[in-house]
Protein backbone atom coordinates (compact mmCIF):
# COMPACT_ATOMS: atom_id res chain seq x y z
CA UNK A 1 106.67 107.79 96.40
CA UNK A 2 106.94 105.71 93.24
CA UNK A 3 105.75 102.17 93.10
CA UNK A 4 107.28 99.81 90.26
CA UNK A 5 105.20 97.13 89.34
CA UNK A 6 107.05 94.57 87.25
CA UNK A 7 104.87 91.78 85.28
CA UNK A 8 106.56 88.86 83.76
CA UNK A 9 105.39 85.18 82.26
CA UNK A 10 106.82 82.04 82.77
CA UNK A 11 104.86 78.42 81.93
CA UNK A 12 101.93 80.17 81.13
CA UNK A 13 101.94 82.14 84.32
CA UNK A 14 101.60 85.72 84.94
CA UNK A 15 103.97 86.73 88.22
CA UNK A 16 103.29 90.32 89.34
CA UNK A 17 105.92 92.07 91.75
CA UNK A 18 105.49 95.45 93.13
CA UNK A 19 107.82 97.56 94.59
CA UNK A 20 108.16 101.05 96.79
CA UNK A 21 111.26 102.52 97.85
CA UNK A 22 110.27 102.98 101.36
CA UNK A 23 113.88 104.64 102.57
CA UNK A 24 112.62 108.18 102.02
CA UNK A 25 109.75 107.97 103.99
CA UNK A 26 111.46 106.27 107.01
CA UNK A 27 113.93 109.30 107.10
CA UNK A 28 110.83 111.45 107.20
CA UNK A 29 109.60 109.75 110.31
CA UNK A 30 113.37 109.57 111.88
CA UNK A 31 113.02 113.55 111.12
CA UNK A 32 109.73 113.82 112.73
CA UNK A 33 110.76 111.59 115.96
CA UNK A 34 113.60 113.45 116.28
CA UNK A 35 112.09 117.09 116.19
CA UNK A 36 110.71 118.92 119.11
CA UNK A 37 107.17 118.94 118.10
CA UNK A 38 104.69 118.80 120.56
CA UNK A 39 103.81 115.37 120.95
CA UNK A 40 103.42 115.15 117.86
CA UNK A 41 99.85 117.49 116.87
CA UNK A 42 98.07 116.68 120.36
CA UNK A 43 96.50 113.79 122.54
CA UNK A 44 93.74 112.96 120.52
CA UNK A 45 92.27 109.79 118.69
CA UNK A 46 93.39 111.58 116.08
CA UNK A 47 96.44 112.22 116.58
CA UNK A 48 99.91 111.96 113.88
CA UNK A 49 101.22 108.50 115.12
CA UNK A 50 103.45 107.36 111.63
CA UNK A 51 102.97 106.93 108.03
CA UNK A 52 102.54 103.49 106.27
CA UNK A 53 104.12 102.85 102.70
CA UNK A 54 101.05 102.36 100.37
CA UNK A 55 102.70 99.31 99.07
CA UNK A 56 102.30 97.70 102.88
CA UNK A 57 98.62 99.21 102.94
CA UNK A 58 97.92 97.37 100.31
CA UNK A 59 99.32 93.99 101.44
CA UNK A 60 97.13 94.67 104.60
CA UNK A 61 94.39 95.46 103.24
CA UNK A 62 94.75 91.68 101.29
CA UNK A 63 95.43 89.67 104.11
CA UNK A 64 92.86 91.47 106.08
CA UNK A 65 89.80 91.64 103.16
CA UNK A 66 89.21 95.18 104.46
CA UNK A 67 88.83 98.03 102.38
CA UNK A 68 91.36 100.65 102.34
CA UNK A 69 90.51 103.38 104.66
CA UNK A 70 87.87 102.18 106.34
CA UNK A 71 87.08 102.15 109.74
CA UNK A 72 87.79 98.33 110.21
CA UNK A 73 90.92 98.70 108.41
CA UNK A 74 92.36 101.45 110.21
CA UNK A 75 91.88 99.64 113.38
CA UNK A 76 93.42 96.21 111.81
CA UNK A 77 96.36 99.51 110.89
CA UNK A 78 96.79 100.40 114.55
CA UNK A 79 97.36 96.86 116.06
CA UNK A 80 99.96 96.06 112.95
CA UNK A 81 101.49 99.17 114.31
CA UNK A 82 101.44 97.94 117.87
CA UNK A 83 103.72 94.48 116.37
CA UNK A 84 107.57 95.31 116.57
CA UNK A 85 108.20 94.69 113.59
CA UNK A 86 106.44 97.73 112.05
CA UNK A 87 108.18 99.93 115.12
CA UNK A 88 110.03 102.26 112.22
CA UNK A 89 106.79 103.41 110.99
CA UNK A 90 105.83 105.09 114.25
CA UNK A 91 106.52 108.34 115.52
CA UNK A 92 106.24 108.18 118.85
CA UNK A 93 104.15 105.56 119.51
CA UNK A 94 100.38 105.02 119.94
């Protein structure tokens, strides 16, 4: 995945905007949902539940000052997952 990062200046500000093309991925997980895997590589806590666009990691990660792959921000991961709004991410659930 390719992430564009575009920095411009305006009034002596610097305005960063980054940006992943996410629509790949969320055909990969359409694919995956779709198949006839086995739930999915087992019942286990660690289990294949989704994939989340670095770009949104990131964001998380901000908003929740955890570090990126920690403990504490995986579990601040699996309750975003949990919000609707993040449903296309998933699998089959958690």
């Amino acid at each position: 995945m390719v992430i564009k990062t575009n920095i411009t200046e305006d009034s002596g500000k610097l305005y960063v905007k980054r940006e992943q093309d996410v629509e790949p991925l969320l055909n990969h997980i359409k694919e995956l949902h779709n198949s006839n895997l086995p739930n999915h590589f087992g019942e286990s806590r660690m289990r294949y539940v989704g994939e989340v666009p670095m770009i949104l990691a990131e964001q998380w990660s901000k908003e929740s000052g955890l570090q990126l792959g920690s403990h504490e921000f995986m579990e601040y991961v699996k309750k975003k997952l949990k919000d609707p709004n993040y449903k296309k991410l998933l699998i089959k659930g958690l």
